[in-house]
C-alpha atoms as a PDB file:
ATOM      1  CA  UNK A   1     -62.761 -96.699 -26.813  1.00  0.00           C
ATOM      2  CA  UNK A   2     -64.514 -94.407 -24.732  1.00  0.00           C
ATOM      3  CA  UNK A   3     -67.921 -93.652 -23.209  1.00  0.00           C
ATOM      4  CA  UNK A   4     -69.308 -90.726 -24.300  1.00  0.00           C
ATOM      5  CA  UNK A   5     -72.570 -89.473 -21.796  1.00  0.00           C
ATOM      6  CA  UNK A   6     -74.687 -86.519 -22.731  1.00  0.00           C
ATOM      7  CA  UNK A   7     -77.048 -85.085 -19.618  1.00  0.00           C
ATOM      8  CA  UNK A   8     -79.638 -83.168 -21.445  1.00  0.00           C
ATOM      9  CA  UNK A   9     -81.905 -80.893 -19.271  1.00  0.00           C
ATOM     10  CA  UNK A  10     -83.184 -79.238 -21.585  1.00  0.00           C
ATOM     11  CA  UNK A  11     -85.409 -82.007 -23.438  1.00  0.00           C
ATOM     12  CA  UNK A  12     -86.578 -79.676 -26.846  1.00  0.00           C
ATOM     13  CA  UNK A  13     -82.953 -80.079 -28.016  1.00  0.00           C
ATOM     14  CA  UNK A  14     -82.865 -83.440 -28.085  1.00  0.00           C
ATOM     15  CA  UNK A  15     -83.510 -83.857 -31.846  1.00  0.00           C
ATOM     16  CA  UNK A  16     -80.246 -81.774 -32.026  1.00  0.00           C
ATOM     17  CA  UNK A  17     -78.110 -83.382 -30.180  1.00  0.00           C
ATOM     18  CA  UNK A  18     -78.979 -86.510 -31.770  1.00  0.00           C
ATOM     19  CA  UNK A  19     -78.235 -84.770 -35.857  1.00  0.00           C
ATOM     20  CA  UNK A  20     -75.124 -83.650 -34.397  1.00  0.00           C
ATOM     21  CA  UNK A  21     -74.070 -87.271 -33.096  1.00  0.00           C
ATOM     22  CA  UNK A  22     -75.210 -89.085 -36.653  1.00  0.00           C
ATOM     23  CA  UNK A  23     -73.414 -86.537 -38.329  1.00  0.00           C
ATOM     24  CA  UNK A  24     -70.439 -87.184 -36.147  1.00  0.00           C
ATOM     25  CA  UNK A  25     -70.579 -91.388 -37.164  1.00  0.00           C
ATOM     26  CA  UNK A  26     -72.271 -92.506 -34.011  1.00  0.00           C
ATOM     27  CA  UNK A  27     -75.903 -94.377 -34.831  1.00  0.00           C
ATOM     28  CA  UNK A  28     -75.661 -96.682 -31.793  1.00  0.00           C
ATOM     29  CA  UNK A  29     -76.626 -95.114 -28.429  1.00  0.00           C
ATOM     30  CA  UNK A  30     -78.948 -95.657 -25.868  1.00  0.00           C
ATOM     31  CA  UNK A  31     -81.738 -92.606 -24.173  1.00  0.00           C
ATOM     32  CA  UNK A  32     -83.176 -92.551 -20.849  1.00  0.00           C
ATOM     33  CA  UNK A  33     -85.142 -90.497 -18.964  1.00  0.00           C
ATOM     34  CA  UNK A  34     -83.587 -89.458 -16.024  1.00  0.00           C
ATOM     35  CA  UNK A  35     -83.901 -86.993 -12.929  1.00  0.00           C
ATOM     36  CA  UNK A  36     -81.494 -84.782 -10.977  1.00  0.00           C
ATOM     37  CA  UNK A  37     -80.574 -85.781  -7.381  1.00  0.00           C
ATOM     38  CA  UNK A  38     -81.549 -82.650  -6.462  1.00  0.00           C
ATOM     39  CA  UNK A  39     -84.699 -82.326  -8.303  1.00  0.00           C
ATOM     40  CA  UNK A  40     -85.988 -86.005  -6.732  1.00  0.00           C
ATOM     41  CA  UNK A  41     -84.773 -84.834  -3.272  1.00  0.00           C
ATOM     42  CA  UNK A  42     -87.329 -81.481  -3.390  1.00  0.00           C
ATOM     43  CA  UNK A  43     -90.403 -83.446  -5.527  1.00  0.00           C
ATOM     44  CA  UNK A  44     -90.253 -86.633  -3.436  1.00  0.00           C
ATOM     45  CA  UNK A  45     -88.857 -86.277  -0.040  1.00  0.00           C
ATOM     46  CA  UNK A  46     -90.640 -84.480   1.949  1.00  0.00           C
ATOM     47  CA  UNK A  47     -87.949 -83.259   4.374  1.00  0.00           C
ATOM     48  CA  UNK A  48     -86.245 -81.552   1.750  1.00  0.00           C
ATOM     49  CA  UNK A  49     -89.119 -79.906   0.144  1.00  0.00           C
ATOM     50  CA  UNK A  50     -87.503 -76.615   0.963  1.00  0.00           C
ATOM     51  CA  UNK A  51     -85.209 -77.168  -2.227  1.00  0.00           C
ATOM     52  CA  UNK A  52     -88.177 -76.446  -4.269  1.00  0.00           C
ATOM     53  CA  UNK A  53     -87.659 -72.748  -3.962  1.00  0.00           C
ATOM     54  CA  UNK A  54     -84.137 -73.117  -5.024  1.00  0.00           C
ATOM     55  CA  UNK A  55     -84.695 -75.181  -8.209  1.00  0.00           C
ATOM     56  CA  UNK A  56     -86.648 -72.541  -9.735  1.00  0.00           C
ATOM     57  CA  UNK A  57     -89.052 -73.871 -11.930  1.00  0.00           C
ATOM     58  CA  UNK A  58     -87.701 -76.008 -13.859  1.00  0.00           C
ATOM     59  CA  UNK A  59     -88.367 -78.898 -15.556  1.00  0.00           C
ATOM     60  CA  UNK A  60     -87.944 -82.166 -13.318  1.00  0.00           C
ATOM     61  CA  UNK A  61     -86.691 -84.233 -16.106  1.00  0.00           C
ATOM     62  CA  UNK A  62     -83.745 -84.555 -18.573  1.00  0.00           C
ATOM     63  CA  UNK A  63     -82.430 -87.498 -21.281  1.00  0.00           C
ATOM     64  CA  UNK A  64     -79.023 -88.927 -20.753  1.00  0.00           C
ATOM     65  CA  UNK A  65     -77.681 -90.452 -23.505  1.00  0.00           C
ATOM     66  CA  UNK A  66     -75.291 -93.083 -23.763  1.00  0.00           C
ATOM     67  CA  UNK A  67     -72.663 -94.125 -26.442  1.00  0.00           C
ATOM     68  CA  UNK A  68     -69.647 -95.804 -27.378  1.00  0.00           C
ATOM     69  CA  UNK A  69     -67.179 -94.020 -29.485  1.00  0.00           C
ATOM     70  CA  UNK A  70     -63.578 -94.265 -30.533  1.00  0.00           C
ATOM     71  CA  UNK A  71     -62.462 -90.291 -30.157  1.00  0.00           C
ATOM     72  CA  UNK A  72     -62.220 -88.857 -27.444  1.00  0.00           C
ATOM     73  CA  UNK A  73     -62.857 -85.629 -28.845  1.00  0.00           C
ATOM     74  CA  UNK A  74     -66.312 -86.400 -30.132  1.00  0.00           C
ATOM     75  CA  UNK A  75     -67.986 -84.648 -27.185  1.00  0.00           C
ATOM     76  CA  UNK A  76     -65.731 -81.586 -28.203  1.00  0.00           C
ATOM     77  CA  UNK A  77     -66.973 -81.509 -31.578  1.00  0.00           C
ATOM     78  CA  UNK A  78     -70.714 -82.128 -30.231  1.00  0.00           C
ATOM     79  CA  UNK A  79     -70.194 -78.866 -28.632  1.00  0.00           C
ATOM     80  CA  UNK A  80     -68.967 -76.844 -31.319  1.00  0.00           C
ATOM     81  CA  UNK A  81     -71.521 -78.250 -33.684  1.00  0.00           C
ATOM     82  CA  UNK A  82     -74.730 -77.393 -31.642  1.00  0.00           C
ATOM     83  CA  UNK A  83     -73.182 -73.776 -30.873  1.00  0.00           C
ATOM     84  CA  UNK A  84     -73.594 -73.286 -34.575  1.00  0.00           C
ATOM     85  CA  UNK A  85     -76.957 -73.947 -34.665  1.00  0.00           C
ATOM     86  CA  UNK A  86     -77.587 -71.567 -31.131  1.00  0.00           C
ATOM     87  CA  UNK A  87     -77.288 -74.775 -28.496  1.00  0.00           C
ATOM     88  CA  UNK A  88     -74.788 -73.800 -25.590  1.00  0.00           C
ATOM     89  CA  UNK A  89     -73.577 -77.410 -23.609  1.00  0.00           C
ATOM     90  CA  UNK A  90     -71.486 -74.327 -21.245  1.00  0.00           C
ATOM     91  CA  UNK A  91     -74.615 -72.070 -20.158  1.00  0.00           C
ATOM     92  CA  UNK A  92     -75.895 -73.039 -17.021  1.00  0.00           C
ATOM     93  CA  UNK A  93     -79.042 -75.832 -16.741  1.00  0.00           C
ATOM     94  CA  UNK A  94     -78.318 -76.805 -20.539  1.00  0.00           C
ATOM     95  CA  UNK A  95     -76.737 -79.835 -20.030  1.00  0.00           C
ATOM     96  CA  UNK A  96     -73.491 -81.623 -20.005  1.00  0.00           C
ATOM     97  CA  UNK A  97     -70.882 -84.270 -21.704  1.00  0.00           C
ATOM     98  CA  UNK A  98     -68.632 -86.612 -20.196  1.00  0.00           C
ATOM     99  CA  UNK A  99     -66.239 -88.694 -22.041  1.00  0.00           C
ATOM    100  CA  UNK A 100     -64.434 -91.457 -19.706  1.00  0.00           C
ATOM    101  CA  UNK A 101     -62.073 -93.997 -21.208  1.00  0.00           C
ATOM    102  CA  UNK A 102     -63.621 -97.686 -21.279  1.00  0.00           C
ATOM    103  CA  UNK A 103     -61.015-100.665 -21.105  1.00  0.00           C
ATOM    104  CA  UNK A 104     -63.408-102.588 -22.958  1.00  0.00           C
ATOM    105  CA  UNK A 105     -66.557-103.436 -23.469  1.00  0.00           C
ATOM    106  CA  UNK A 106     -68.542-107.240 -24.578  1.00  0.00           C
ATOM    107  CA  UNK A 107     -71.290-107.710 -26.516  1.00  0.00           C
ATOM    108  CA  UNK A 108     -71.894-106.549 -30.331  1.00  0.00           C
ATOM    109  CA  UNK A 109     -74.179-102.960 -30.426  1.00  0.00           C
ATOM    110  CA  UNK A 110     -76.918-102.856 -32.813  1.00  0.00           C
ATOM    111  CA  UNK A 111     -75.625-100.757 -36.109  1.00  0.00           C
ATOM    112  CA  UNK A 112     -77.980 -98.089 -37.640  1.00  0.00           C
ATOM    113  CA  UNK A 113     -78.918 -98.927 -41.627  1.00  0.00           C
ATOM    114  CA  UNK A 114     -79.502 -95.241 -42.150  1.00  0.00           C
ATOM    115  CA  UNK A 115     -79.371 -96.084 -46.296  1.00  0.00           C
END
């Protein structure tokens, strides 16, 4: 089993990104709103407010998702899938996925009825 985390910066491909993981099997996953390190450090902190010239622009926010999954390479095949459709996980400020292997995990997730 594995944990399979998507970082999503850029938040208008979110519907994407979560075709691509039904289509792949997985219908159990969590979303949250989250913020870069970076991004916090030149909004909130005054001392670093510098950074704001570096960020350029951007938007503040992104979704991470989480998941459980058995293959590994489902974060492979997420990123093959949305470069078909003109979403690039390896451009820069796009977003990233990180699959790390779980040695186990309690509780029964919530299945999707998508019938």
């Amino acid at each position: 089993m594995y944990l399979l985390i998507v970082v999503l910066n850029k938040e208008e491909f979110l519907e994407d990104v979560l075709s691509v993981l039904v289509e792949l099997g997985v219908t159990d996953a969590t979303i949250i709103d989250s913020q870069a390190m970076g991004r916090a450090l030149a909004y909130e902190v005054p001392i670093f407010a510098g950074l704001r010239f570096q960020m350029g622009g951007g938007r503040p926010y992104s979704k991470t998702i989480f998941a459980l999954v058995e293959d590994k390479e489902v974060g492979a095949q997420m990123v093959r899938m949305l470069k078909e459709v003109d979403i690039d996980l390896e451009s820069p400020g796009v977003g990233c996925i990180i699959t790390i292997k779980i040695e186990s995990a309690l509780g029964t997730p919530s299945e999707l009825d998508l019938e």
